[in-house]
N, C-alpha and C. Protein backbone atom coordinates (compact mmCIF):
# COMPACT_ATOMS: atom_id res chain seq x y z
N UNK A 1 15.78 0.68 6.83
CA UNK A 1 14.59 0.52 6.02
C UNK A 1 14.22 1.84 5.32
N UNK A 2 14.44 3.10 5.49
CA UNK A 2 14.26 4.66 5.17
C UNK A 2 14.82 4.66 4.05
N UNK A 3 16.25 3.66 3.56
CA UNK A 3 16.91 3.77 2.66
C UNK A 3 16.35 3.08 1.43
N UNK A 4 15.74 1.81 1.66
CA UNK A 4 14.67 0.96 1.34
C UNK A 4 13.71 1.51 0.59
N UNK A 5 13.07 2.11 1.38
CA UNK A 5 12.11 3.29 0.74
C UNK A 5 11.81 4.33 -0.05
N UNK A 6 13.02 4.95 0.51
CA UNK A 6 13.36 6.55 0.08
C UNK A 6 12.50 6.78 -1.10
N UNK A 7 12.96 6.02 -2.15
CA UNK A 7 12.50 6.18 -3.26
C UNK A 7 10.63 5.93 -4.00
N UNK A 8 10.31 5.81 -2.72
CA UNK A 8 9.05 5.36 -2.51
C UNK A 8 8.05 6.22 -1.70
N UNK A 9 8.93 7.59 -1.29
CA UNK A 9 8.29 8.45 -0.46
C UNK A 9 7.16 9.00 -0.86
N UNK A 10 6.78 9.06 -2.22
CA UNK A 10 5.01 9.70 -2.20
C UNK A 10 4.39 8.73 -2.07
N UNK A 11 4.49 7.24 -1.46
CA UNK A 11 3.19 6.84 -1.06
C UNK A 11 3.84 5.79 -0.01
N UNK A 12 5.05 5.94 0.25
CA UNK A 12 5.21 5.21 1.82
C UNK A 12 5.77 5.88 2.99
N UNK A 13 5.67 5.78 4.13
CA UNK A 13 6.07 6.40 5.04
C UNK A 13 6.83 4.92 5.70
N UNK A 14 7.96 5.74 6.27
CA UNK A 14 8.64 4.80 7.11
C UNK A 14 9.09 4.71 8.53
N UNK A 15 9.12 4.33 9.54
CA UNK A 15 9.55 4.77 11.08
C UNK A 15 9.89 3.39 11.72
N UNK A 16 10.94 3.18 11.83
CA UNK A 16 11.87 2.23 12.23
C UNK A 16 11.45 1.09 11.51
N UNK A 17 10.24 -0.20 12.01
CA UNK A 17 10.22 -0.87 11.48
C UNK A 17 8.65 -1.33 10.77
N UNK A 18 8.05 -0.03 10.83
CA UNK A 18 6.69 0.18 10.49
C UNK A 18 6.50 1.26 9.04
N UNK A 19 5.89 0.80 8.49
CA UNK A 19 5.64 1.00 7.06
C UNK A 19 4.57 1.35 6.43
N UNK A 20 3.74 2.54 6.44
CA UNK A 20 2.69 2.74 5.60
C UNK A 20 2.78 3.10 4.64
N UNK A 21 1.78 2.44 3.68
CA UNK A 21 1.48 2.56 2.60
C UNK A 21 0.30 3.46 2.00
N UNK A 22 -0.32 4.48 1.50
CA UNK A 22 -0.98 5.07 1.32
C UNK A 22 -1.15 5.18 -0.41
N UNK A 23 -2.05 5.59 -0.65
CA UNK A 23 -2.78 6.12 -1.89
C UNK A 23 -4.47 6.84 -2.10
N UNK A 24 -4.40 7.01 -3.16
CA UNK A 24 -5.64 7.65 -3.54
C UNK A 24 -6.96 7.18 -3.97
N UNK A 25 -6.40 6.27 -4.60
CA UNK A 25 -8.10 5.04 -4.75
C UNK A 25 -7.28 3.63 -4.84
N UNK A 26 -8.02 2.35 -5.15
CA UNK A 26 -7.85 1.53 -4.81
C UNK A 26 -7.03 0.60 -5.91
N UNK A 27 -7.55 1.60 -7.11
CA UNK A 27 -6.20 0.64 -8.18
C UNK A 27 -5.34 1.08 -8.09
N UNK A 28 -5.03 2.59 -7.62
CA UNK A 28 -3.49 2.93 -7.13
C UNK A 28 -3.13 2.05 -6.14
N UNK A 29 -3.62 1.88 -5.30
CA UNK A 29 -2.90 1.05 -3.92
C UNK A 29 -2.59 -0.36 -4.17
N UNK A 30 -3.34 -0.94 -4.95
CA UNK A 30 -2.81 -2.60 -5.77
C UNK A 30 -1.93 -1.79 -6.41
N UNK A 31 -1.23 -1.38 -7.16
CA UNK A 31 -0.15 -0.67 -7.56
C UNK A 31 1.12 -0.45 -6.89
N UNK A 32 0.40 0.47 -5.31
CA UNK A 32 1.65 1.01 -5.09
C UNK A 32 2.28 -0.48 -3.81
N UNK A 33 1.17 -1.49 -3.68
CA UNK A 33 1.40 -2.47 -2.63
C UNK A 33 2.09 -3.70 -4.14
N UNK A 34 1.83 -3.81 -4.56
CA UNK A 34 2.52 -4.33 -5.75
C UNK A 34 4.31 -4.04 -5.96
N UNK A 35 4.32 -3.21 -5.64
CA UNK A 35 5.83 -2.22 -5.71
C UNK A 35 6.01 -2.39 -4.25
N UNK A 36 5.47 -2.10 -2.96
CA UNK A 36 5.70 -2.48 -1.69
C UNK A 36 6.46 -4.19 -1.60
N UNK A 37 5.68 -4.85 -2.14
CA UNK A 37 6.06 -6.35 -1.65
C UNK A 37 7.30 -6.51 -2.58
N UNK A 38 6.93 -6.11 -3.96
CA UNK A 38 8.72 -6.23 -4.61
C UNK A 38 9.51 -6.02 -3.93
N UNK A 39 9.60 -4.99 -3.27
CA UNK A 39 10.50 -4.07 -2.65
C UNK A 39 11.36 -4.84 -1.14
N UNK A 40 9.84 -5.52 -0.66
CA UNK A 40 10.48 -6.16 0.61
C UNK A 40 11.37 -7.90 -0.05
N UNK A 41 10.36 -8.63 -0.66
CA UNK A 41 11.26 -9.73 -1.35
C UNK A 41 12.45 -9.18 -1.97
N UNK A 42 12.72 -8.09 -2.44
CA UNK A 42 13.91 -8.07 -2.89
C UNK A 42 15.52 -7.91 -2.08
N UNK A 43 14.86 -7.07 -0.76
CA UNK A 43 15.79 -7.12 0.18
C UNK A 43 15.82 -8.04 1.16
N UNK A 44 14.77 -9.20 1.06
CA UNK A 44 14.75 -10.16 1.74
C UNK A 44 13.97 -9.93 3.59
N UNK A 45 13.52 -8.98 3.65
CA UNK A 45 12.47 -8.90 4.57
C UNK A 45 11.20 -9.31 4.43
N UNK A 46 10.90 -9.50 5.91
CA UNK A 46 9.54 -9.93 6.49
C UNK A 46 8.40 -9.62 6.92
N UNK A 47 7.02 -9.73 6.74
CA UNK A 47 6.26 -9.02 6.94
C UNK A 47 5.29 -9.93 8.26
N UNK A 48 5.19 -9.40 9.33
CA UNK A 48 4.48 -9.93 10.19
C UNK A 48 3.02 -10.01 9.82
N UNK A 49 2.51 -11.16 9.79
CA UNK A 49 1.11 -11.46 9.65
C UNK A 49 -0.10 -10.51 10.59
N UNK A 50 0.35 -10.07 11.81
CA UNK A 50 -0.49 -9.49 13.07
C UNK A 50 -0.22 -8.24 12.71
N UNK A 51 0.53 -7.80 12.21
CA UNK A 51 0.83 -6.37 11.76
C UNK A 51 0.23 -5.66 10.35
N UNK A 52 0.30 -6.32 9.60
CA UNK A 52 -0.29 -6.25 8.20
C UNK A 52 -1.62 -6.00 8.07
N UNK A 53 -1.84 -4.80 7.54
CA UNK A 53 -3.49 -3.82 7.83
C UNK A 53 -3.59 -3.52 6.19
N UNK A 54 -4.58 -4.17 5.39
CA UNK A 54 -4.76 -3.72 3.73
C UNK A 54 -6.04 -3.17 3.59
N UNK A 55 -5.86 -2.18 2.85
CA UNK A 55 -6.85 -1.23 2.50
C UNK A 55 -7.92 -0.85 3.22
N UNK A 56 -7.20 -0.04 4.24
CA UNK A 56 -7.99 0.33 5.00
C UNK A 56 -8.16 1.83 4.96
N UNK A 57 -9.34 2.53 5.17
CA UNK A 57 -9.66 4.02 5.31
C UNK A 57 -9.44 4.61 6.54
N UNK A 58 -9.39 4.09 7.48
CA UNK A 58 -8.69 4.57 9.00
C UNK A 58 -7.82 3.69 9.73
N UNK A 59 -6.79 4.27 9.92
CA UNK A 59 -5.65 3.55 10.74
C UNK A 59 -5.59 4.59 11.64
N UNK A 60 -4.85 4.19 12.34
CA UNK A 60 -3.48 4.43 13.82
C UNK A 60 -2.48 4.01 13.21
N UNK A 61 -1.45 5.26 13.50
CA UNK A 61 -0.60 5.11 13.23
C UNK A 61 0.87 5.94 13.80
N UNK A 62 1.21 5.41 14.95
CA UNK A 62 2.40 6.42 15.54
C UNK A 62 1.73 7.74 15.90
N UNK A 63 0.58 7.09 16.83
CA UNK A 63 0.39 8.00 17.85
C UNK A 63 -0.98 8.84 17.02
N UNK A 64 -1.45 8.31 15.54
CA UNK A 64 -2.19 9.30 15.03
C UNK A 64 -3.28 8.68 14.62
N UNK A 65 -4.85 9.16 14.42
CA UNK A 65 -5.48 8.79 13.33
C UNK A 65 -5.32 9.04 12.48
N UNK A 66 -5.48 8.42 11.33
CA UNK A 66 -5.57 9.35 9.90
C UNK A 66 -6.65 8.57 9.11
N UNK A 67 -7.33 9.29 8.65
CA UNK A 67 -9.35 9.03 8.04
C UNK A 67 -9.36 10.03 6.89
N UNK A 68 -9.06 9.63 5.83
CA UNK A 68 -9.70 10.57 4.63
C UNK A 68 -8.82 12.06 4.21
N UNK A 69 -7.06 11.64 4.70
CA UNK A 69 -6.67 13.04 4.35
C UNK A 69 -6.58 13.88 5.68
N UNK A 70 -7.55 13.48 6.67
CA UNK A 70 -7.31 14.20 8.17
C UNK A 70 -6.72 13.69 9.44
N UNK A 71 -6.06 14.18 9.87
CA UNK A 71 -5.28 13.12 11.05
C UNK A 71 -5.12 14.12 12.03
N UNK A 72 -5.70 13.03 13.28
CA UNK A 72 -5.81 13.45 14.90
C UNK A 72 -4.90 12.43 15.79
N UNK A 73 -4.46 13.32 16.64
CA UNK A 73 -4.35 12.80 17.42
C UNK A 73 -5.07 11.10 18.28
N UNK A 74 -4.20 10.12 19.25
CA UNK A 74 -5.44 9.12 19.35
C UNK A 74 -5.95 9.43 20.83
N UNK A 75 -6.99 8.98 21.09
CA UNK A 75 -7.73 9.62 22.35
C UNK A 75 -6.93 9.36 23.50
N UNK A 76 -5.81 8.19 23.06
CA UNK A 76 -5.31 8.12 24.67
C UNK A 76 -4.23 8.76 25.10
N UNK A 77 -3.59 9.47 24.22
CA UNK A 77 -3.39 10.90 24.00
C UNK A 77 -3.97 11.83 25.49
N UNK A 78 -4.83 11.89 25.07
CA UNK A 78 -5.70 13.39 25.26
C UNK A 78 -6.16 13.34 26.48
N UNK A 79 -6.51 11.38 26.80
CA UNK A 79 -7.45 10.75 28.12
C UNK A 79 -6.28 11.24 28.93
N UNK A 80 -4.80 10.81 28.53
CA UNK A 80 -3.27 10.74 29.61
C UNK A 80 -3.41 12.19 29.85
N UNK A 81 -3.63 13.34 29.29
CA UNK A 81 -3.41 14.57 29.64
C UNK A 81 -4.29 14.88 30.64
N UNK A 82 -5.29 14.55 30.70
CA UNK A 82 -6.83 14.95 31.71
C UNK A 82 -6.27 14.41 32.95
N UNK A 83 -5.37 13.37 32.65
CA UNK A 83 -4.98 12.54 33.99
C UNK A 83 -4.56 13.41 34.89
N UNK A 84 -3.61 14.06 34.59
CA UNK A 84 -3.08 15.30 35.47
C UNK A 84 -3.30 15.67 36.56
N UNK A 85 -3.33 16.12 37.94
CA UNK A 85 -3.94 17.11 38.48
C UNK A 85 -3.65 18.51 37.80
N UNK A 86 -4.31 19.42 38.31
CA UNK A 86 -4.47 21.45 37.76
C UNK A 86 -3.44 21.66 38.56
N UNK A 87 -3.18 21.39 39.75
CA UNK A 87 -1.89 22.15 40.20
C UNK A 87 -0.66 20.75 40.10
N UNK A 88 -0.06 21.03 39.58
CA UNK A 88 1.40 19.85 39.12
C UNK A 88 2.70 20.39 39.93
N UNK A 89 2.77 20.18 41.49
CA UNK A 89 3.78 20.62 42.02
C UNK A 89 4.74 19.58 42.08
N UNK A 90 5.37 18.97 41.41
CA UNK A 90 6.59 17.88 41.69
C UNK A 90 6.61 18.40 40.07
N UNK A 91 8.42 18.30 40.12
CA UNK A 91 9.23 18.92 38.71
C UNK A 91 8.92 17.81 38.10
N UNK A 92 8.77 16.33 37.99
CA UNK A 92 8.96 15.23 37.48
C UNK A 92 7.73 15.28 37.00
N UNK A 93 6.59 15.34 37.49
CA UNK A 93 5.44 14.81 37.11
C UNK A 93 5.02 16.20 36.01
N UNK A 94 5.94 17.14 36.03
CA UNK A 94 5.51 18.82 35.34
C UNK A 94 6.31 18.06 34.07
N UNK A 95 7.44 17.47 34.38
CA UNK A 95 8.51 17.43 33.01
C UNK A 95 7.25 16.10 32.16
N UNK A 96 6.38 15.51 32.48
CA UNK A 96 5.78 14.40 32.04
C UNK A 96 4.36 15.13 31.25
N UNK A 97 3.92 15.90 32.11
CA UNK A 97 2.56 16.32 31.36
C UNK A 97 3.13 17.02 30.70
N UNK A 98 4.48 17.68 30.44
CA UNK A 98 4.73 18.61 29.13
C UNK A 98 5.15 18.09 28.20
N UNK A 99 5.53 16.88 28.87
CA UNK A 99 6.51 15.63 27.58
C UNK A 99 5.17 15.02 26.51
N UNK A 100 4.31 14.98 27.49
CA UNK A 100 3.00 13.99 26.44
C UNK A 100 2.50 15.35 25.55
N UNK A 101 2.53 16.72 26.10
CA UNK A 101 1.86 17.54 25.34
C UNK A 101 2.34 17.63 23.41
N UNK A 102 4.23 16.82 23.94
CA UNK A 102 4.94 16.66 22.14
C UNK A 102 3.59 16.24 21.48
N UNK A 103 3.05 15.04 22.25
CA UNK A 103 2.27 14.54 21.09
C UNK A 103 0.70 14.87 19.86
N UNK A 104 1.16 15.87 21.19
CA UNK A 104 -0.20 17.01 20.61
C UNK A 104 0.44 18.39 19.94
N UNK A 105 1.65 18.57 19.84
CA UNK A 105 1.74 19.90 19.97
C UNK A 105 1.90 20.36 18.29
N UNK A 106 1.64 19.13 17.18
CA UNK A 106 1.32 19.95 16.23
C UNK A 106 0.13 20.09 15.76
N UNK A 107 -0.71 19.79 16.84
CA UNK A 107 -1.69 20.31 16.59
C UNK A 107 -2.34 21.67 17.53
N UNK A 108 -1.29 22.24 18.05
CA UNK A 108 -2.52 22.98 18.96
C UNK A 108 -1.71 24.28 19.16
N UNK A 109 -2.04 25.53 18.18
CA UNK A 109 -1.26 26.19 17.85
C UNK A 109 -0.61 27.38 19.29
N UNK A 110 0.30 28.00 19.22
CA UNK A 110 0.70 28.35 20.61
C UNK A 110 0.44 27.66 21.72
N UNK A 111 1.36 26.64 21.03
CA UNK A 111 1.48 25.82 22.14
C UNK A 111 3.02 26.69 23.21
N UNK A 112 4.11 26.84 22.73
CA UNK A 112 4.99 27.15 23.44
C UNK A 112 4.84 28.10 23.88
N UNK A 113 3.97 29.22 23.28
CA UNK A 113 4.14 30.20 23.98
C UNK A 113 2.84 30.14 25.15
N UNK A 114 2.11 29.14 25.34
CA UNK A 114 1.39 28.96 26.51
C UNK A 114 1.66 28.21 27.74
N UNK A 115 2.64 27.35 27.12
CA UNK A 115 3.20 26.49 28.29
C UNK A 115 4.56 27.31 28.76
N UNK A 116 5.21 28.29 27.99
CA UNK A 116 6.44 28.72 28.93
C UNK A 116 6.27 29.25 30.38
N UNK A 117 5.56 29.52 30.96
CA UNK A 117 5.47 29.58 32.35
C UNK A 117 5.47 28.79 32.92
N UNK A 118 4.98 26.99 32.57
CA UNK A 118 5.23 25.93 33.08
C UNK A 118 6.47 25.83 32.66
N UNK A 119 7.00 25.96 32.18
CA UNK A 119 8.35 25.41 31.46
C UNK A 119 9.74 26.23 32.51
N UNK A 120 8.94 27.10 32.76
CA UNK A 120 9.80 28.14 33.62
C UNK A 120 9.93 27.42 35.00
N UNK A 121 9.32 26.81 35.49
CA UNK A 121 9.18 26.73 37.25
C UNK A 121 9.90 24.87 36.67
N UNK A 122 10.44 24.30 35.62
CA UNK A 122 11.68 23.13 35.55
C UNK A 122 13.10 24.14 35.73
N UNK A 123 13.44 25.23 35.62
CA UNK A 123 14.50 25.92 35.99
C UNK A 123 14.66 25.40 37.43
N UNK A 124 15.82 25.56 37.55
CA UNK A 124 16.50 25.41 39.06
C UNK A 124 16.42 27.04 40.24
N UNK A 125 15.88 26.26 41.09
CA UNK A 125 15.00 27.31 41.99
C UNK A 125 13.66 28.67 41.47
N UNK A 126 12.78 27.74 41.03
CA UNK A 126 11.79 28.41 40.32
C UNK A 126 10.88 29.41 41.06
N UNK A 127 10.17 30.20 40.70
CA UNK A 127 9.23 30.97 41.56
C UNK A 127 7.82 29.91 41.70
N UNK A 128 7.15 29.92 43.06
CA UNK A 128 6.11 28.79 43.62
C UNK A 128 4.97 28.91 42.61
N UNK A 129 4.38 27.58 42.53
CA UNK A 129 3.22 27.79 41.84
C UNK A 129 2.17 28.55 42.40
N UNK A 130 1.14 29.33 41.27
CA UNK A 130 0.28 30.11 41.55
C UNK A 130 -1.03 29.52 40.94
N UNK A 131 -2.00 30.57 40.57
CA UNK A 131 -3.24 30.58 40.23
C UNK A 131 -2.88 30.29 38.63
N UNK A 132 -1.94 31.32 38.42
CA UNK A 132 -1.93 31.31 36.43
C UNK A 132 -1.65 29.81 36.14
N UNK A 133 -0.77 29.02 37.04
CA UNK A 133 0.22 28.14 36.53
C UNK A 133 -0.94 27.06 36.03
N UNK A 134 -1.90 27.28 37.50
CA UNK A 134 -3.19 25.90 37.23
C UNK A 134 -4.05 26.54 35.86
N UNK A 135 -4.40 27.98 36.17
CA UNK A 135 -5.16 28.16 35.20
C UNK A 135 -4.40 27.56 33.67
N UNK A 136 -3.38 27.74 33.51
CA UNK A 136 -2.44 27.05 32.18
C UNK A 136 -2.74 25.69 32.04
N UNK A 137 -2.47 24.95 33.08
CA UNK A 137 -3.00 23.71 32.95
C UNK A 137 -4.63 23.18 32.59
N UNK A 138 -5.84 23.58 33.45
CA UNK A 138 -6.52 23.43 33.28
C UNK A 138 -6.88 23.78 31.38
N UNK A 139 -6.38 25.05 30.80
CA UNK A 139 -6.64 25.40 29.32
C UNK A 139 -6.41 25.21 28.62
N UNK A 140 -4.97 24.20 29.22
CA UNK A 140 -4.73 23.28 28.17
C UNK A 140 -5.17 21.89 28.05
N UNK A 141 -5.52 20.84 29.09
CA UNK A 141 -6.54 20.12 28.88
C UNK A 141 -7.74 19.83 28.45
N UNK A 142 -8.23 21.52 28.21
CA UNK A 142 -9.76 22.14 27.34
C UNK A 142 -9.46 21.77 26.16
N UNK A 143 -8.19 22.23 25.94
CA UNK A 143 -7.78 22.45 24.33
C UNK A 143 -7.45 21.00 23.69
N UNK A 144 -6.93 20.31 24.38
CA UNK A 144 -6.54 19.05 23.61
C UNK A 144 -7.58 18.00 23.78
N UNK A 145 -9.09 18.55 24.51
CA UNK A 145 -9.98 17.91 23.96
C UNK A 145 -10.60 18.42 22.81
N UNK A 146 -10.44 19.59 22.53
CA UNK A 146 -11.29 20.04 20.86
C UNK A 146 -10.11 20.52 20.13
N UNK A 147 -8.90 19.71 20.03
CA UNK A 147 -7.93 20.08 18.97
C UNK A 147 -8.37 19.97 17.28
N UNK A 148 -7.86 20.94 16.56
CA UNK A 148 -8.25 20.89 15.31
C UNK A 148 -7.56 19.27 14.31
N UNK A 149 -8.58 19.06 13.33
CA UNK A 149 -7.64 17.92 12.61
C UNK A 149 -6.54 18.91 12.07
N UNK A 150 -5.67 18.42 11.56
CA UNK A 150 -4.58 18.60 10.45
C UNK A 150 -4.50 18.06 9.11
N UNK A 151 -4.58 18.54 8.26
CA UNK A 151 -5.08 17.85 6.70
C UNK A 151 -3.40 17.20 5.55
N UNK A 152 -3.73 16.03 5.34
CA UNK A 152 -2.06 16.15 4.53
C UNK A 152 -2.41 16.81 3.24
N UNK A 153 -0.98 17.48 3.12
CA UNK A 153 -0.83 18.35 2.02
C UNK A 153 -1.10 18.06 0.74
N UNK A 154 -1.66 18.77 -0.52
CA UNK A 154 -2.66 18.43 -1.52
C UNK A 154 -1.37 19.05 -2.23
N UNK A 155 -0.81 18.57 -2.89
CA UNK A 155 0.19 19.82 -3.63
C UNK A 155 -0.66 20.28 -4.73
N UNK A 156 -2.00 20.04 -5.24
CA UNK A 156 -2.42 20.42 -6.10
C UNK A 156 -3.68 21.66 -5.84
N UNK A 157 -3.54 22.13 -3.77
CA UNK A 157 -4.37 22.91 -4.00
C UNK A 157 -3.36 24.08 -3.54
N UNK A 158 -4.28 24.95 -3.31
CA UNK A 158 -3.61 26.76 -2.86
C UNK A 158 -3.20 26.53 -1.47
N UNK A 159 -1.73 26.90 -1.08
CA UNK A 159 -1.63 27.01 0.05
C UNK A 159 -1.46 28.68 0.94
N UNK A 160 -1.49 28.96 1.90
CA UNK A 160 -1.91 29.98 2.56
C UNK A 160 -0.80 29.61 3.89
N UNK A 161 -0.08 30.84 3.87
CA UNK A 161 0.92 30.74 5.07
C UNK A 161 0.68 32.06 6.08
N UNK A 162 0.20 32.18 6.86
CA UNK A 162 -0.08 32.99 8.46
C UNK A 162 1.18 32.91 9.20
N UNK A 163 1.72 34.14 9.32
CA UNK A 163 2.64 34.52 10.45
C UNK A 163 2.56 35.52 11.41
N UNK A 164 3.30 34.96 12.45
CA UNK A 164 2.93 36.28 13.64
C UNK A 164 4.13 36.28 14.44
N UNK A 165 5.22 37.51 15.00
CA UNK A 165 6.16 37.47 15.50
C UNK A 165 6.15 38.52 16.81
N UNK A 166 7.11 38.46 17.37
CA UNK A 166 6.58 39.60 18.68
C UNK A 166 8.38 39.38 19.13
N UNK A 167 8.55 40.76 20.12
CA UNK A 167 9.79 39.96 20.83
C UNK A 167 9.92 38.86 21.62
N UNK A 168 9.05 38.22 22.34
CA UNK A 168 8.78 37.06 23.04
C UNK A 168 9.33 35.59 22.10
N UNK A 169 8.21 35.94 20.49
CA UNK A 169 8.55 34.57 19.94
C UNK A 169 7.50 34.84 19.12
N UNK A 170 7.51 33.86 18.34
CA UNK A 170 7.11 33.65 16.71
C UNK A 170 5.78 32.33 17.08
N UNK A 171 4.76 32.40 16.20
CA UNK A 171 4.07 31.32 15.26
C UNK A 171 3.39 31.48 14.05
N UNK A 172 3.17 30.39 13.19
CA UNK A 172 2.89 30.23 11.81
C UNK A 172 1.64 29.37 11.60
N UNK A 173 1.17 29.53 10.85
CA UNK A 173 0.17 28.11 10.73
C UNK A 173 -0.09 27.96 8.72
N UNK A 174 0.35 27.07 8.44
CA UNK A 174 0.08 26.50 6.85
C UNK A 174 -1.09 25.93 6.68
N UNK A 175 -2.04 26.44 5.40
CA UNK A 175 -3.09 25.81 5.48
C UNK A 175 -3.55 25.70 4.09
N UNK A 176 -4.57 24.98 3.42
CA UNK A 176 -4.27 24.40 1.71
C UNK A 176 -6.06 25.33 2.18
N UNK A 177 -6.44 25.63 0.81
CA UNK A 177 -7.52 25.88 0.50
C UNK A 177 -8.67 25.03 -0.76
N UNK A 178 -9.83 24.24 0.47
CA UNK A 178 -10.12 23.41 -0.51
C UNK A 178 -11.76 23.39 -0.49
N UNK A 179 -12.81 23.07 -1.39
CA UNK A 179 -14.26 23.45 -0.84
C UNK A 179 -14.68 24.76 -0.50
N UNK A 180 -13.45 25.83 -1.09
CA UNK A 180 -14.00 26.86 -0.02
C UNK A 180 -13.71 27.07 1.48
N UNK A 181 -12.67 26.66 1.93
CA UNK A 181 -12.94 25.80 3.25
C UNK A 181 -11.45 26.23 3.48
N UNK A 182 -10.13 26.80 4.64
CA UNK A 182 -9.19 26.67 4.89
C UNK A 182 -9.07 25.41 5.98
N UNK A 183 -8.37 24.84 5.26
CA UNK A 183 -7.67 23.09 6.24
C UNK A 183 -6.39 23.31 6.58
N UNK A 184 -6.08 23.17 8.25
CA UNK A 184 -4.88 23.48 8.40
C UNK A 184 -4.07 22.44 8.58
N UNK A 185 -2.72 22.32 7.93
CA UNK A 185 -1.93 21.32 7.72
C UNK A 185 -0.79 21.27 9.04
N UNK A 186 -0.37 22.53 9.48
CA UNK A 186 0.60 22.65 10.54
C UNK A 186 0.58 23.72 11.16
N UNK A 187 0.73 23.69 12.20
CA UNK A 187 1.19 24.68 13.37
C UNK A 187 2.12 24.83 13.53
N UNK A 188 3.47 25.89 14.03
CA UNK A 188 4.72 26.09 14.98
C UNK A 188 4.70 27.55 15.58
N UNK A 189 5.02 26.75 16.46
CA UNK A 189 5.47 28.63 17.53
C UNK A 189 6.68 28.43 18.23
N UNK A 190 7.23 29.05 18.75
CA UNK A 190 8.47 29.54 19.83
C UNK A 190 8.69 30.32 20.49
N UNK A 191 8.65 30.48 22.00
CA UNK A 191 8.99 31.16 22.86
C UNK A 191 10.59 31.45 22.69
């Protein structure tokens, strides 16, 4: 279906068998859903009735809100992380609260370089958990309750790129300038 699309990428997104459609006001979107349904009659696909969401200003969508240009994370997200206990002594249940953190982690900048000490004690014969390890945990459950939105990219405003490197590891953060106002679009770091 990506192939389907491709050509449709400034106003559809695609992920396996889910399909958004986006635009800017509402005679664009009779427009660009106009060109959507061609698109599926022509290759002879189907559109599930229970699935089909039109013109709407907030969706979910693969794990995200998105409202007006800003997209968060969805709360059950954030509820699964709290689940946790502060001290996470079984490797399995450590490899799980770091696995759900993917779903946060472009939003919440140094992220890797805060979790590598958890990340350290999944090595084979790790040093025992301590005080830091919970304190890590606990600060990061703070954090992914007041994570920042992320704004999609305006190609028509100023963008602003922040870097920071060290021998340890690197992060960046991209951000458009709009209102007066810096909106940040992405985070990455690396340990």
């Amino acid at each position: 279906m990506n192939d389907i699309f491709n050509p449709y990428s400034n106003f559809c997104i695609v992920y396996i068998d889910d399909v958004l459609v986006f635009s800017n006001s509402i005679d664009q979107h009779f427009k660009h859903l106009e060109i959507f349904f061609k698109v599926i009659k022509r290759n002879g696909l189907a559109i599930s009735k229970t699935k089909i969401y039109l013109f709407q200003t907030k969706i979910k969508f693969l794990g995200h809100t998105i409202f007006q240009g800003a997209i968060r994370p969805i709360c059950r997200v954030i509820e699964f992380t709290d689940k946790f206990p502060n001290q996470i002594l079984d490797k399995t249940q450590l490899q799980r609260f770091l696995g759900c953190l993917n779903y946060v982690a472009d939003f919440f900048p140094q992220l890797s370089n805060i979790t590598k000490p958890l990340h350290e004690r999944l090595k084979k014969s790790p040093s025992p958990w301590t005080d830091v390890h919970t304190n890590i945990v606990r600060q990061i459950k703070h954090q992914v309750k007041v994570l920042p939105c992320l704004y999609l990219p305006n190609p028509s405003l100023l963008k602003i790129v922040e870097t920071d490197a060290s021998n340890i590891g690197y992060g960046g953060v991209l951000k458009q300038h709009m209102h007066n106002v810096e909106n940040c679009i992405a985070f990455t770091s690396k340990h």
